[in-house]
C-alpha atoms as a PDB file:
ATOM      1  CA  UNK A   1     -12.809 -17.858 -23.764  1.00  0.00           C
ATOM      2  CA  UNK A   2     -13.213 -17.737 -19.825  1.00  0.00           C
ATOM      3  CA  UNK A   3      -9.779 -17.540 -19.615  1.00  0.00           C
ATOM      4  CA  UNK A   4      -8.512 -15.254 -21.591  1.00  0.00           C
ATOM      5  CA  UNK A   5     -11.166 -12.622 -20.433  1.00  0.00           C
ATOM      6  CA  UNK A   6      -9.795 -13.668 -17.025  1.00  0.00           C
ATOM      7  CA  UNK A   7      -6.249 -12.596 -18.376  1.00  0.00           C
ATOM      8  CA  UNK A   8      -7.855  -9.454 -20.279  1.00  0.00           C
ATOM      9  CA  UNK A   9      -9.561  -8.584 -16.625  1.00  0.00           C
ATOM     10  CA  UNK A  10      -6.570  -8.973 -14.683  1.00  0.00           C
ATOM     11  CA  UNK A  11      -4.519  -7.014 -17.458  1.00  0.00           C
ATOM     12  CA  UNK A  12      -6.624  -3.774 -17.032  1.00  0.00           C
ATOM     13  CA  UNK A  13      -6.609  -4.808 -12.860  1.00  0.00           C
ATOM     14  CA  UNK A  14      -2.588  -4.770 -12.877  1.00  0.00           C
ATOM     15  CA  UNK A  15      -1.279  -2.466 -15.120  1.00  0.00           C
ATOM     16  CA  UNK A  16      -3.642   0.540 -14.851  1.00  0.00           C
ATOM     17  CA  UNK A  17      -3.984  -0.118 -11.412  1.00  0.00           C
ATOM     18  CA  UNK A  18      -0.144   0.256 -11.155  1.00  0.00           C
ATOM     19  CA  UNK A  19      -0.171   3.591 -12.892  1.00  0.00           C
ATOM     20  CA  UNK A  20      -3.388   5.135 -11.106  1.00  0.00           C
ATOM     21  CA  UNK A  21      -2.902   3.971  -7.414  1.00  0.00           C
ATOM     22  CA  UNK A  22      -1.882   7.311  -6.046  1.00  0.00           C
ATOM     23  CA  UNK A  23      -2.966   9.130  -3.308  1.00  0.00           C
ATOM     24  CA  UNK A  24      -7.239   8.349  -1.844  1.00  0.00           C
ATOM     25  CA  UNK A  25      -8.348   7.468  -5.398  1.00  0.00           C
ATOM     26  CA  UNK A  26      -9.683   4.011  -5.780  1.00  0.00           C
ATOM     27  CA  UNK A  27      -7.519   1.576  -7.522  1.00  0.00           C
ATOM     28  CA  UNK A  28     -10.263  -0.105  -9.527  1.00  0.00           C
ATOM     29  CA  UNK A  29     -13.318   1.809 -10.877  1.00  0.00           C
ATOM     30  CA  UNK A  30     -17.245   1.339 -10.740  1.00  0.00           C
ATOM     31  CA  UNK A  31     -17.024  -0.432 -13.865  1.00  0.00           C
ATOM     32  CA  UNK A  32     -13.876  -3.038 -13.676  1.00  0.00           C
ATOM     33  CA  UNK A  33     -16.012  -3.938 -10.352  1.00  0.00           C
ATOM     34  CA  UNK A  34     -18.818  -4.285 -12.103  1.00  0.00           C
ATOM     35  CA  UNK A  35     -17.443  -6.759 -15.125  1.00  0.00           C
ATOM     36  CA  UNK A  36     -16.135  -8.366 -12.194  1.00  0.00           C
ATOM     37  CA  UNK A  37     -18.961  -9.323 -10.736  1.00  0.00           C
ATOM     38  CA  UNK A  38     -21.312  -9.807 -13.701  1.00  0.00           C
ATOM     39  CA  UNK A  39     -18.057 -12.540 -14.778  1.00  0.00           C
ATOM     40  CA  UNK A  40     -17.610 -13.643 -11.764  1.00  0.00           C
ATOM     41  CA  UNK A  41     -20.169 -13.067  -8.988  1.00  0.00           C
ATOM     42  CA  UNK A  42     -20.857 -10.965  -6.161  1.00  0.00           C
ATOM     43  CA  UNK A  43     -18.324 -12.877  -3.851  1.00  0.00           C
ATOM     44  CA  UNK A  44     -15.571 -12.313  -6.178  1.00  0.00           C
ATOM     45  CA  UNK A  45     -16.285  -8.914  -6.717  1.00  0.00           C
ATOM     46  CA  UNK A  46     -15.950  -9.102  -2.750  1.00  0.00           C
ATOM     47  CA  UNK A  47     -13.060 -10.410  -2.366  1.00  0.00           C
ATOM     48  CA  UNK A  48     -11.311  -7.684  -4.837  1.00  0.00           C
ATOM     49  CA  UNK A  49     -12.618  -5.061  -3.277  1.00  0.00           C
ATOM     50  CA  UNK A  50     -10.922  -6.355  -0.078  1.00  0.00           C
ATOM     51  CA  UNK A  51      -7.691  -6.516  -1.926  1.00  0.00           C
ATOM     52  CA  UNK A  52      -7.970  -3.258  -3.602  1.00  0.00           C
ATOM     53  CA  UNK A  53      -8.447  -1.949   0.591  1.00  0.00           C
ATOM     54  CA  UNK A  54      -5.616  -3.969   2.059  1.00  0.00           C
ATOM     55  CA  UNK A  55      -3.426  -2.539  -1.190  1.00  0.00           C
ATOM     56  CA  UNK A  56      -4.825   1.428   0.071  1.00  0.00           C
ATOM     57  CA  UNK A  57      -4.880   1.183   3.673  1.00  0.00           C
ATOM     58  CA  UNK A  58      -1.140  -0.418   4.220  1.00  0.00           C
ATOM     59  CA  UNK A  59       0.317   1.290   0.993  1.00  0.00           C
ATOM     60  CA  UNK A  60       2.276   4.292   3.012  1.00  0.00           C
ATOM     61  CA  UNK A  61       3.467   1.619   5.793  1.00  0.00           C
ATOM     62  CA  UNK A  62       7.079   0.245   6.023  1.00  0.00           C
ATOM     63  CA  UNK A  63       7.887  -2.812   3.375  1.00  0.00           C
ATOM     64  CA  UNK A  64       8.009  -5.447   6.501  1.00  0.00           C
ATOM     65  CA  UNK A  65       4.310  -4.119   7.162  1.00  0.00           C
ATOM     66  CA  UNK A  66       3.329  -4.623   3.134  1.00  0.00           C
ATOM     67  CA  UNK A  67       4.852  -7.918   3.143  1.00  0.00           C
ATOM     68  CA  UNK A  68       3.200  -9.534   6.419  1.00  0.00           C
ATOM     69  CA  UNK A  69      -0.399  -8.405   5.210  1.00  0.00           C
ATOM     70  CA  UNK A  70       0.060  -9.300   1.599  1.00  0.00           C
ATOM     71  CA  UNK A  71       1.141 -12.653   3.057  1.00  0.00           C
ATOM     72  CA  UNK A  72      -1.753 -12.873   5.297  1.00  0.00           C
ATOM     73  CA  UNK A  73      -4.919 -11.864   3.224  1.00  0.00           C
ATOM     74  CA  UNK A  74      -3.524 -14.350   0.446  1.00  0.00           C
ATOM     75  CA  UNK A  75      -2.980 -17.140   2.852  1.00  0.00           C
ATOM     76  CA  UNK A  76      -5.773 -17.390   4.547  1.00  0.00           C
ATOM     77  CA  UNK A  77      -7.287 -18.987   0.941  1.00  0.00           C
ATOM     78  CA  UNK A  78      -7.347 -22.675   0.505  1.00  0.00           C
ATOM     79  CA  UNK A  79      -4.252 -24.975  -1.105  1.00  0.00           C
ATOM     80  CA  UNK A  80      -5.782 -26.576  -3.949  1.00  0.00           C
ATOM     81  CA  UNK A  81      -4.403 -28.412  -6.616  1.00  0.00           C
ATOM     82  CA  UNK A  82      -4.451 -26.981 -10.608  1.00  0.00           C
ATOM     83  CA  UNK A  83      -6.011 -30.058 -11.455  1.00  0.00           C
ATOM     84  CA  UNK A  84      -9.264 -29.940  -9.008  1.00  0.00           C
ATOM     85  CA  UNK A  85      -9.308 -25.922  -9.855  1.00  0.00           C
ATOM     86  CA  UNK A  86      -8.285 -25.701 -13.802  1.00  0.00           C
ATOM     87  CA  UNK A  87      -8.242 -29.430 -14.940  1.00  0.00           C
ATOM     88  CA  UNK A  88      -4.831 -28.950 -15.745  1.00  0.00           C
ATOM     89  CA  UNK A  89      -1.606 -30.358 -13.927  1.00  0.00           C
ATOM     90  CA  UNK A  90       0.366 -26.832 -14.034  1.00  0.00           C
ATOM     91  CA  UNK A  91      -1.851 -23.995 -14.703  1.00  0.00           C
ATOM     92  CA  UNK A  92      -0.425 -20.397 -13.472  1.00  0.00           C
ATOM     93  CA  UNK A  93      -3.629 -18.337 -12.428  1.00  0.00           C
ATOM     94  CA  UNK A  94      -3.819 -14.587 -12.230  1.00  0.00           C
ATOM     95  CA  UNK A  95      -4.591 -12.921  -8.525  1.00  0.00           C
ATOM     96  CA  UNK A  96      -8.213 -12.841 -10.332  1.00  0.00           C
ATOM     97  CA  UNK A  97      -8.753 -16.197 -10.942  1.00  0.00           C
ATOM     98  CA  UNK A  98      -6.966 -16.813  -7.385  1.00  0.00           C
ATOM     99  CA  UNK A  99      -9.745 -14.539  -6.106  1.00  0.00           C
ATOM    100  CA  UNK A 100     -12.594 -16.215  -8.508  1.00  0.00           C
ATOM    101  CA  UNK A 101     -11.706 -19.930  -6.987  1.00  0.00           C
ATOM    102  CA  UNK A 102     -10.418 -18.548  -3.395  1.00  0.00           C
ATOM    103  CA  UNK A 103      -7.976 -20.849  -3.563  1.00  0.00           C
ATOM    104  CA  UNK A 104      -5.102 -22.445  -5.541  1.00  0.00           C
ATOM    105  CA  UNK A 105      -1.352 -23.902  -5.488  1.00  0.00           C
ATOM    106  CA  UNK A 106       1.696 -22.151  -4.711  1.00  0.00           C
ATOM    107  CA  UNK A 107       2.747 -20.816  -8.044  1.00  0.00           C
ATOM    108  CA  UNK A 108      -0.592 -18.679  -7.822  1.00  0.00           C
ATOM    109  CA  UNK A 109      -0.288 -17.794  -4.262  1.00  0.00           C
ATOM    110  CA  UNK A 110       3.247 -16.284  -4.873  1.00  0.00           C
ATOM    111  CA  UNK A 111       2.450 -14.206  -7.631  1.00  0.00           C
ATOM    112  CA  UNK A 112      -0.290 -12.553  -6.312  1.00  0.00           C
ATOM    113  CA  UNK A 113       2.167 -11.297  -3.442  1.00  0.00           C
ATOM    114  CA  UNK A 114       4.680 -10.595  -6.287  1.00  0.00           C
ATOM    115  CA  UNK A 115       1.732  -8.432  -8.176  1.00  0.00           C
ATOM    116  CA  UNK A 116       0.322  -6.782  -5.240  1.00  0.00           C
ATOM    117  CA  UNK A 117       3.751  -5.777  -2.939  1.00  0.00           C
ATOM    118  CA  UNK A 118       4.717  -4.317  -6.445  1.00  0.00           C
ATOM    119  CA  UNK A 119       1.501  -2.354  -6.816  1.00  0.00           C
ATOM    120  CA  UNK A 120       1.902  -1.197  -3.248  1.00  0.00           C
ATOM    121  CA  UNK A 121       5.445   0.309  -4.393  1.00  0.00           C
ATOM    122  CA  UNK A 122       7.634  -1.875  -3.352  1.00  0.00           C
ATOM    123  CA  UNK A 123      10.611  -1.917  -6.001  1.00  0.00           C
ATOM    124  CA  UNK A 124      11.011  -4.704  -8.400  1.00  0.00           C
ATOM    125  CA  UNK A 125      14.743  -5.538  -7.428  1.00  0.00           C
ATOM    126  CA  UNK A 126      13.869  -6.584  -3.960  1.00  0.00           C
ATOM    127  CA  UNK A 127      11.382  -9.222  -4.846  1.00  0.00           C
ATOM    128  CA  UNK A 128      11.957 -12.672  -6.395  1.00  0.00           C
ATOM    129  CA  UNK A 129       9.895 -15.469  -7.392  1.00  0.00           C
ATOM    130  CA  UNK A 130      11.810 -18.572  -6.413  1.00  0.00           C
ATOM    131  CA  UNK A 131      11.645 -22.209  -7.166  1.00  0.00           C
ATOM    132  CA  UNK A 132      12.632 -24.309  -3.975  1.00  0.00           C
ATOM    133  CA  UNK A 133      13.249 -28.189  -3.374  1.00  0.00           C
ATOM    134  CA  UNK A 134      11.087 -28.714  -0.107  1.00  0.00           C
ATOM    135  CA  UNK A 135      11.713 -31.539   2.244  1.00  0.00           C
ATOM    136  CA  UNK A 136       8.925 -32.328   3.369  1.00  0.00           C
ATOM    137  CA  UNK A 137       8.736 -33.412   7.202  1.00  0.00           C
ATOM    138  CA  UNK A 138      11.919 -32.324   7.229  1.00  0.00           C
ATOM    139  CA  UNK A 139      13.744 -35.230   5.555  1.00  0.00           C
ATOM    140  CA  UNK A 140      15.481 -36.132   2.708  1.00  0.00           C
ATOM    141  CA  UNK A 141      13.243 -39.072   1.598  1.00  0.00           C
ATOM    142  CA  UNK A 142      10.187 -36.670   0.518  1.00  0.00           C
ATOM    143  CA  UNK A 143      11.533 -33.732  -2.064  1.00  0.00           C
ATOM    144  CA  UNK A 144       8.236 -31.369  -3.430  1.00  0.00           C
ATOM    145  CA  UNK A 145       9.146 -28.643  -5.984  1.00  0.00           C
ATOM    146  CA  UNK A 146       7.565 -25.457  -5.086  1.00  0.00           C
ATOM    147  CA  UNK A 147       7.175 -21.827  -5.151  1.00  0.00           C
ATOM    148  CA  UNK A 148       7.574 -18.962  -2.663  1.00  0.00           C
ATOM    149  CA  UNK A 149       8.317 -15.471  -2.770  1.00  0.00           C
ATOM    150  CA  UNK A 150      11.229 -13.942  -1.315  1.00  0.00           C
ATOM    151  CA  UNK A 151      11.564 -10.423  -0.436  1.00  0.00           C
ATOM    152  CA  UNK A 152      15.469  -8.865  -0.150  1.00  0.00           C
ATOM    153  CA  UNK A 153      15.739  -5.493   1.632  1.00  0.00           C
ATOM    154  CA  UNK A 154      18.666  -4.163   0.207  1.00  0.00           C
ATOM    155  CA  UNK A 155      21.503  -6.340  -2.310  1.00  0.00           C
ATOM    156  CA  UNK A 156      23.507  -8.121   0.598  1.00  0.00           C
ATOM    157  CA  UNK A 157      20.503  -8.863   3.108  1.00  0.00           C
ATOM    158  CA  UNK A 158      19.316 -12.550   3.491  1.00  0.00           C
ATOM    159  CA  UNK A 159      15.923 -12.695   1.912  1.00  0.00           C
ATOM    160  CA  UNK A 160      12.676 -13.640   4.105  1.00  0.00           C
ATOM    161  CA  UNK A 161      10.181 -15.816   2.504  1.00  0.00           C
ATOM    162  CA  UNK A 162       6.600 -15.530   1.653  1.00  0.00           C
ATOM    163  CA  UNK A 163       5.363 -19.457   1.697  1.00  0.00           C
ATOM    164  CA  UNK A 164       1.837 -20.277   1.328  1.00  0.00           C
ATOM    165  CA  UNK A 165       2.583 -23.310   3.595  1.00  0.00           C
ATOM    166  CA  UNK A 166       3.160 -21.331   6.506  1.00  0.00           C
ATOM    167  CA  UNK A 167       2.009 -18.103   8.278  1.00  0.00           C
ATOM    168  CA  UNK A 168       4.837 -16.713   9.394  1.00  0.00           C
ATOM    169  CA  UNK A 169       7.465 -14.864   7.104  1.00  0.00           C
ATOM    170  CA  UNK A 170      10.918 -16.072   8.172  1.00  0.00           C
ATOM    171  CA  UNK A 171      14.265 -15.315   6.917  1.00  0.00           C
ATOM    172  CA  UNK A 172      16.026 -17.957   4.467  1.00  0.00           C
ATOM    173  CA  UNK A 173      18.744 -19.427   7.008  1.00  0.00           C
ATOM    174  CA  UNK A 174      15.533 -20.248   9.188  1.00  0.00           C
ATOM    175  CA  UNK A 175      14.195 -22.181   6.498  1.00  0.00           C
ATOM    176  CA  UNK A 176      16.720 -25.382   6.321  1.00  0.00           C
ATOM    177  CA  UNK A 177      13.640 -27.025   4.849  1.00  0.00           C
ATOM    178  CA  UNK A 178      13.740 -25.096   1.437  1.00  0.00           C
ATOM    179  CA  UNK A 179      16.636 -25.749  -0.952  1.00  0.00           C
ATOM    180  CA  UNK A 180      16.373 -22.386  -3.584  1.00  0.00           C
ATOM    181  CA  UNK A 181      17.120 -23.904  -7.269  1.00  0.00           C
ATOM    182  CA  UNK A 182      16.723 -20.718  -9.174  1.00  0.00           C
ATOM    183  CA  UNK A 183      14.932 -17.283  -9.298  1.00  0.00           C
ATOM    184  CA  UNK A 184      12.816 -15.235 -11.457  1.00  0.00           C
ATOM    185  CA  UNK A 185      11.042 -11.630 -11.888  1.00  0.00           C
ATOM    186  CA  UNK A 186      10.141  -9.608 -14.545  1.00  0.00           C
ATOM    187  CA  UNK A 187      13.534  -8.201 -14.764  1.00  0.00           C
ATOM    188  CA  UNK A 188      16.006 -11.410 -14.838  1.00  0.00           C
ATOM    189  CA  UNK A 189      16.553 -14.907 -14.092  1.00  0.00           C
ATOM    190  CA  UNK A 190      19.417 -15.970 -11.373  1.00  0.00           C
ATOM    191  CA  UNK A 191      20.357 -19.889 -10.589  1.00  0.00           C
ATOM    192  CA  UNK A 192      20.679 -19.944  -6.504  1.00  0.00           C
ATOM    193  CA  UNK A 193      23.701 -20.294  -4.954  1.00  0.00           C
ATOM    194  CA  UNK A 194      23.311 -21.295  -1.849  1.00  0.00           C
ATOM    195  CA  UNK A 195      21.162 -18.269  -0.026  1.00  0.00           C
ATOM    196  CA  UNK A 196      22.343 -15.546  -1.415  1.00  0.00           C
ATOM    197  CA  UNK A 197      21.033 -13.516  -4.897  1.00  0.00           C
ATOM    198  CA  UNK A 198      22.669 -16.491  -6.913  1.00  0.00           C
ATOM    199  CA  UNK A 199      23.955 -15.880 -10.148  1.00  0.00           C
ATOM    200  CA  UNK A 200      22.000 -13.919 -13.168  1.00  0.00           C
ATOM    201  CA  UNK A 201      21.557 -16.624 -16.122  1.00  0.00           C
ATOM    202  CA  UNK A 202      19.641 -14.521 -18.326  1.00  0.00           C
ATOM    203  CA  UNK A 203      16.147 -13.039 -18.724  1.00  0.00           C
ATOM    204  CA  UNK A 204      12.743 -14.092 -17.408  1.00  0.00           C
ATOM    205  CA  UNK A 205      12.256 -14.879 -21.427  1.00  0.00           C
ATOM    206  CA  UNK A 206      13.617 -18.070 -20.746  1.00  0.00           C
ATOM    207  CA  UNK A 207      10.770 -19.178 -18.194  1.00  0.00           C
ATOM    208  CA  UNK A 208       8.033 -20.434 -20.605  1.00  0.00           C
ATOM    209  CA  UNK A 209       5.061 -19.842 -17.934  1.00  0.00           C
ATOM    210  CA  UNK A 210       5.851 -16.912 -16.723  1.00  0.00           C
ATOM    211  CA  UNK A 211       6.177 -15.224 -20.153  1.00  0.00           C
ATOM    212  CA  UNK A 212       2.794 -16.795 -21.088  1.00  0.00           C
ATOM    213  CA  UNK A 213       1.212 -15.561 -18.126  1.00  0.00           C
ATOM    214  CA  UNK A 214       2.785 -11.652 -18.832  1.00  0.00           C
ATOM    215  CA  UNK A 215       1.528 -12.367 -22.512  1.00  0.00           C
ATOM    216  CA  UNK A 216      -2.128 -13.578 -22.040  1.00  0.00           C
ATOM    217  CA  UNK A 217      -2.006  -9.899 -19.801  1.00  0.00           C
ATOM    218  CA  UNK A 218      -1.654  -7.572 -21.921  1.00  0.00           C
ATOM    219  CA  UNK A 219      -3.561  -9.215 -24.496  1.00  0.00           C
END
């Protein structure tokens, strides 16, 4: 039951938020704050209503701008595990329930960049959700799947990456560490090719996870 009002919250949170957010009215109203916090708590509540003011005050700045403060106010929460956070061994949270916890794995951190750069108007097309093999230390012996986000300024550009591992937002080719696998949003599903936009393979329908996440929503 906790969960699925966390998935009702963060349904009214995204998608009327994404129609509404125009101009110096407040993204969420007295109310959603209030359910929030009587859910949640008072630091919760907190940490929303710093999102919702990151989301307003950088909203009319250039996409580079966007993407460096998303990246920032997300990562500055802890890396935690689904197990110690959900008791599950994959669990994809919601940017609420990444708020609730302040902290979580890199599936959650990435789409609650995804989520917010799109609620802050940047266009669909340009981001990606992207599963990576990552050497870890740098060498071939130690291979961790993960997610990051990846952010393309126009068709042909080479993408920079959102990681939750590191601070800084770097374009792909300086990322030798991250091997791309395949790529997802709400609009398509692409298997990489080396580091460009890959190769579409179908619909995001086919990504299990992701499609339960969208569901649980709008529910």
């Amino acid at each position: 039951m906790q969960t699925r009002f966390a998935f009702i919250l963060t349904a009214l949170l995204l998608f009327t938020a994404a129609v509404c957010f125009t101009g110096n009215d407040p993204i969420f109203s007295k109310e959603f704050l209030n359910r929030i916090r009587d859910r949640y708590g008072d630091r919760t509540m907190t940490r929303v209503m710093e999102w919702e003011r990151l989301m307003r005050a950088f909203s009319d700045q250039a996409e580079r701008i966007k993407l460096e403060r998303v990246n920032e106010f997300f990562n500055q929460m802890a890396n935690v595990a689904d197990s110690a956070n959900w008791g599950q061994r994959d669990y994809w949270a919601t940017p609420v329930e990444l708020l609730a916890v302040a902290g979580g794995d890199c599936e959650d951190f990435a789409i609650a960049k995804y989520f917010s750069l799109k609620m802050m108007a940047v266009p669909e097309d340009r981001l990606r959700l992207t599963y990576v093999r990552a050497y870890a230390g740098g060498t071939s012996l130690t291979i961790v799947p993960h997610l990051v986000l990846v952010y393309y300024s126009d068709p042909d550009a080479e993408p920079l990456v959102l990681d939750n591992l590191i601070s800084e937002i770097k374009p792909a080719s300086a990322r030798s560490d991250l091997v791309p696998t395949y790529s997802f949003n709400a609009d398509g599903l692409w298997q990489a090719r080396e580091r460009n936009r890959g190769v579409r393979i179908g619909g995001p329908d086919h990504i299990y996870k992701w499609q339960d996440l969208l569901r649980r929503m709008e529910n």
